[in-house]
PDB file of N, CA and C in Angstrom:
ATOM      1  N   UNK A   1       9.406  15.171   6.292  1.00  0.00           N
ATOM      2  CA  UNK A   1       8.935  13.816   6.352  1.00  0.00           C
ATOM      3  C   UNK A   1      10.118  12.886   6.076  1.00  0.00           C
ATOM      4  N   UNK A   2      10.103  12.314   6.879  1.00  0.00           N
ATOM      5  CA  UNK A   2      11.390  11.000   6.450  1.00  0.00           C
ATOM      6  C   UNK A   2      11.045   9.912   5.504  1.00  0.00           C
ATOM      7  N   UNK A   3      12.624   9.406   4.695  1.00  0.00           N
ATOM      8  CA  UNK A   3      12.325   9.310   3.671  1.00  0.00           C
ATOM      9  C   UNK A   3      11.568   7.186   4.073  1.00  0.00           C
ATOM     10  N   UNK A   4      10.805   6.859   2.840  1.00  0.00           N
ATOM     11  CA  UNK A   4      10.280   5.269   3.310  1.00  0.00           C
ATOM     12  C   UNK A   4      11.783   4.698   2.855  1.00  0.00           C
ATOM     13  N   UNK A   5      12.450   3.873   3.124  1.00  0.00           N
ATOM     14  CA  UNK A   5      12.767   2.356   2.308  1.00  0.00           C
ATOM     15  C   UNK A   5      12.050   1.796   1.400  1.00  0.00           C
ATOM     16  N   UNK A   6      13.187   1.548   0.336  1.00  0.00           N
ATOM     17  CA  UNK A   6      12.589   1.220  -1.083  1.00  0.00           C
ATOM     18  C   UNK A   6      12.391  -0.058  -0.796  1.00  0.00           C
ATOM     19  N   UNK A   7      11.188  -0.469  -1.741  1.00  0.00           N
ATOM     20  CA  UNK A   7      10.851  -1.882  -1.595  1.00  0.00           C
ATOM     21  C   UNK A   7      11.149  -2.342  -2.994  1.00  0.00           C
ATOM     22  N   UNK A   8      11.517  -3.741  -3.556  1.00  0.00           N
ATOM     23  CA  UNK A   8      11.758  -3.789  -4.608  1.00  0.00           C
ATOM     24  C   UNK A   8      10.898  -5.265  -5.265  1.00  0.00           C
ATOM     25  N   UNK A   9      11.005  -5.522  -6.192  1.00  0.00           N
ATOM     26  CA  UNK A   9       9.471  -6.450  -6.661  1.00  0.00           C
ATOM     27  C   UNK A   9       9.898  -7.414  -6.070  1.00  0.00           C
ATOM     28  N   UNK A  10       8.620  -8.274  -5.535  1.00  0.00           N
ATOM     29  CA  UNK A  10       8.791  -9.723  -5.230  1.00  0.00           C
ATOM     30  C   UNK A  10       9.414  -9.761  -3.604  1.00  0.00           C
ATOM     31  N   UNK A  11       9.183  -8.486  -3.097  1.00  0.00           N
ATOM     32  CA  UNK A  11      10.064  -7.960  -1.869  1.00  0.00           C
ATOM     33  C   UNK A  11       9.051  -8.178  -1.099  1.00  0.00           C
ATOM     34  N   UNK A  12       8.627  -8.515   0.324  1.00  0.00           N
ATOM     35  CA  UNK A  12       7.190  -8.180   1.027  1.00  0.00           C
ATOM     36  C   UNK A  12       7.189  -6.858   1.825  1.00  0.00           C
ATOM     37  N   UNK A  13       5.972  -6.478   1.380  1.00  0.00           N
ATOM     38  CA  UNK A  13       5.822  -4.394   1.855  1.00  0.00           C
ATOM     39  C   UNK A  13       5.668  -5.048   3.227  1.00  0.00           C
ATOM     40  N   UNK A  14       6.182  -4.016   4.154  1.00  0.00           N
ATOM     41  CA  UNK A  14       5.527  -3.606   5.652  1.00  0.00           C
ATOM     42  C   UNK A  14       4.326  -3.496   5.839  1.00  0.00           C
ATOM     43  N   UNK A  15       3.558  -4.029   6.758  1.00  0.00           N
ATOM     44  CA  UNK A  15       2.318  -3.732   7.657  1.00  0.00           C
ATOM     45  C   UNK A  15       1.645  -2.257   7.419  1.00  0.00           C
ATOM     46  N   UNK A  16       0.813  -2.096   6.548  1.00  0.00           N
ATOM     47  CA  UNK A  16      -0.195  -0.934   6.092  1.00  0.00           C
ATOM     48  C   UNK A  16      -1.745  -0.486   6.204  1.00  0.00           C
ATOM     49  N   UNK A  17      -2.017   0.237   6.530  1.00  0.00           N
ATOM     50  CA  UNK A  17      -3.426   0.601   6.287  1.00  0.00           C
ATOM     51  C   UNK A  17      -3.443   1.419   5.359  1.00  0.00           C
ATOM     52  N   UNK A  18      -4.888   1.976   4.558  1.00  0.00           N
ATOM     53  CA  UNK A  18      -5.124   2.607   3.581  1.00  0.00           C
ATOM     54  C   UNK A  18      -7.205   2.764   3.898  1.00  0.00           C
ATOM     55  N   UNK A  19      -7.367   4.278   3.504  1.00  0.00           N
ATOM     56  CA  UNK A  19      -8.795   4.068   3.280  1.00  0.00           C
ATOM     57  C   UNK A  19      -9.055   2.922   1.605  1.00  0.00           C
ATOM     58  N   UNK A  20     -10.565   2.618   1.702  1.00  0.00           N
ATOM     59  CA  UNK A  20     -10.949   2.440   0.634  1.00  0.00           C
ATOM     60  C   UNK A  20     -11.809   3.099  -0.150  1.00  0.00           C
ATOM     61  N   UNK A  21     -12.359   3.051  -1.418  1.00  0.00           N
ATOM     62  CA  UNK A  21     -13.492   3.905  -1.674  1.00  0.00           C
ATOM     63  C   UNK A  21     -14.508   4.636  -1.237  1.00  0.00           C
ATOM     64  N   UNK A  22     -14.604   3.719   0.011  1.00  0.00           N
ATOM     65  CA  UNK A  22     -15.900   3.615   0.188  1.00  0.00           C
ATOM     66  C   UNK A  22     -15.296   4.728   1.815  1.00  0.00           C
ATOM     67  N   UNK A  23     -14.351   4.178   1.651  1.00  0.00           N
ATOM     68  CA  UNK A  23     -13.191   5.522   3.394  1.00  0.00           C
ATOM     69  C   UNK A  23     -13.266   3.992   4.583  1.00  0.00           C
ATOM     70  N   UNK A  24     -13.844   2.777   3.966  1.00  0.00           N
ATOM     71  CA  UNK A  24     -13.358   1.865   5.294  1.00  0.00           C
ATOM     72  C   UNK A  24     -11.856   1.178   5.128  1.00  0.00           C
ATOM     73  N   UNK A  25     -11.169   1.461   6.024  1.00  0.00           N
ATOM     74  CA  UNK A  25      -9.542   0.546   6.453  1.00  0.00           C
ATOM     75  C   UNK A  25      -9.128  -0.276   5.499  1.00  0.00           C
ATOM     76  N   UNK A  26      -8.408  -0.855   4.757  1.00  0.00           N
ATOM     77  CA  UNK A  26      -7.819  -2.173   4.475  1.00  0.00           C
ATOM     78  C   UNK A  26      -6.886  -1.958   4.129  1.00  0.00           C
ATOM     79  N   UNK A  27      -6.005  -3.316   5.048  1.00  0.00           N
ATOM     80  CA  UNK A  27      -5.096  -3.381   6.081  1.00  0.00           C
ATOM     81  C   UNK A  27      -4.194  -4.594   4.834  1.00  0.00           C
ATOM     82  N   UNK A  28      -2.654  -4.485   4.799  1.00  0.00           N
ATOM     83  CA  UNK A  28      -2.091  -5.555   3.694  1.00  0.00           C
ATOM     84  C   UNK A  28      -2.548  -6.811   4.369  1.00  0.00           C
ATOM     85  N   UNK A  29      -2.557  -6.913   5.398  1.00  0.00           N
ATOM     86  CA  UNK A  29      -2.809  -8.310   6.301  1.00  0.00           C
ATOM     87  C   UNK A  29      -4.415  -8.770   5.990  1.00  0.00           C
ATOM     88  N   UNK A  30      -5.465  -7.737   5.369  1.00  0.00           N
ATOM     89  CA  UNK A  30      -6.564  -8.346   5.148  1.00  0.00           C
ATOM     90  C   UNK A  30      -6.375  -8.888   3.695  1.00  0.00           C
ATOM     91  N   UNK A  31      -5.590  -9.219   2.490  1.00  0.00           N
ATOM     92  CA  UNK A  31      -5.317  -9.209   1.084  1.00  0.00           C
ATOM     93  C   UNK A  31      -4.536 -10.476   1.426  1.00  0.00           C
ATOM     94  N   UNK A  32      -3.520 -10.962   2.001  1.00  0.00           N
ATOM     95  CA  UNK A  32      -2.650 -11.971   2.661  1.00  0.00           C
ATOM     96  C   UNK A  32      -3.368 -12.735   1.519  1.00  0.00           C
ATOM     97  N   UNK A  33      -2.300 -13.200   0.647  1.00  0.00           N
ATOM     98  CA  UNK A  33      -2.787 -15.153   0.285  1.00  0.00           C
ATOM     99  C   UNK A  33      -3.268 -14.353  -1.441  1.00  0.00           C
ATOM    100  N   UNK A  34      -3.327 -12.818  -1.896  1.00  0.00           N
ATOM    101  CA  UNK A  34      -3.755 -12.680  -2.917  1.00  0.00           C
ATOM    102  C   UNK A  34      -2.587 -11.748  -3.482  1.00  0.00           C
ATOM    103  N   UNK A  35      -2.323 -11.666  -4.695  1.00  0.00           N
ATOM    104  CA  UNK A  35      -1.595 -10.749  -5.566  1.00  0.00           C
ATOM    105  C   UNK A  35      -2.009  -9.616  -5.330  1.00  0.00           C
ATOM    106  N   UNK A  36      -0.991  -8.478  -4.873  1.00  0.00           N
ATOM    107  CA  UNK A  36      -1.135  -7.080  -4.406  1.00  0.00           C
ATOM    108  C   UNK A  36      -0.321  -6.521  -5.471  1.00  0.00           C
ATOM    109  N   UNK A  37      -1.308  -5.364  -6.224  1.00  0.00           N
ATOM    110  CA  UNK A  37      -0.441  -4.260  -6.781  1.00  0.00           C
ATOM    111  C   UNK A  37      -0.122  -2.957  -6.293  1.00  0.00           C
ATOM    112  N   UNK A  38       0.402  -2.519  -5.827  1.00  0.00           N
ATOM    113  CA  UNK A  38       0.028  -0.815  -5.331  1.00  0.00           C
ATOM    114  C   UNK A  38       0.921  -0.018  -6.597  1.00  0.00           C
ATOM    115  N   UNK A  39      -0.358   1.222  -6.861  1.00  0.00           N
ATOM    116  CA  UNK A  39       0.434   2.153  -7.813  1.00  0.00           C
ATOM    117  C   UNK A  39      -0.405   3.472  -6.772  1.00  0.00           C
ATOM    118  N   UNK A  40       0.559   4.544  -6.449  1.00  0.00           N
ATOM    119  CA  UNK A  40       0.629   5.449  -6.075  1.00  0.00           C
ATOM    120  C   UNK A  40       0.312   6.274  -6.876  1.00  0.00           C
ATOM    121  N   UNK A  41      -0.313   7.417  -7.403  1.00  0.00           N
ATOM    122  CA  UNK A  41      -0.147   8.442  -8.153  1.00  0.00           C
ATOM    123  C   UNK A  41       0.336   9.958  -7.276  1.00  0.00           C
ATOM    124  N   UNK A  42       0.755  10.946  -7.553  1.00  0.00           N
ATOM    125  CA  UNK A  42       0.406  12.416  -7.236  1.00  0.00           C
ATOM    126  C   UNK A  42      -0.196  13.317  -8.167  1.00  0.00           C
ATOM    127  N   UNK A  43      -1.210  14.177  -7.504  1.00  0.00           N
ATOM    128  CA  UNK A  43      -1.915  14.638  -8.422  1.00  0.00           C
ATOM    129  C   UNK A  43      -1.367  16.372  -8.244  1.00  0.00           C
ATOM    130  N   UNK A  44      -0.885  17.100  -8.963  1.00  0.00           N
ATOM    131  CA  UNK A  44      -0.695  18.303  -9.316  1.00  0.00           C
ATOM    132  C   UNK A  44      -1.679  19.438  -9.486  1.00  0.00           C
ATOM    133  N   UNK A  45      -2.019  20.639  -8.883  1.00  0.00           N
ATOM    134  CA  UNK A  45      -2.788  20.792  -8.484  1.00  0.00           C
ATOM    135  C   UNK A  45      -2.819  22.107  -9.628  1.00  0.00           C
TER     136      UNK A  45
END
């Protein structure tokens, strides 16, 4: 897998999708205009 480009605070992320809880889409472009946090975890199995 190739590696992303680091983003750094206050930086604007690239164009994303993501499921939600619920498994529907949202897209950074639907959040636009609100404070975004993203924290990633990995879970170890």
């Amino acid at each position: 897998m190739p590696q992303s480009p680091s983003i750094l605070l206050n930086q604007t992320a690239p164009e994303f999708s993501l499921p939600d809880t619920e498994g529907d889409l949202v897209s950074l472009q639907d959040l636009r205009g609100n404070k975004v946090v993203l924290v990633f975890l990995r879970h170890f199995a």
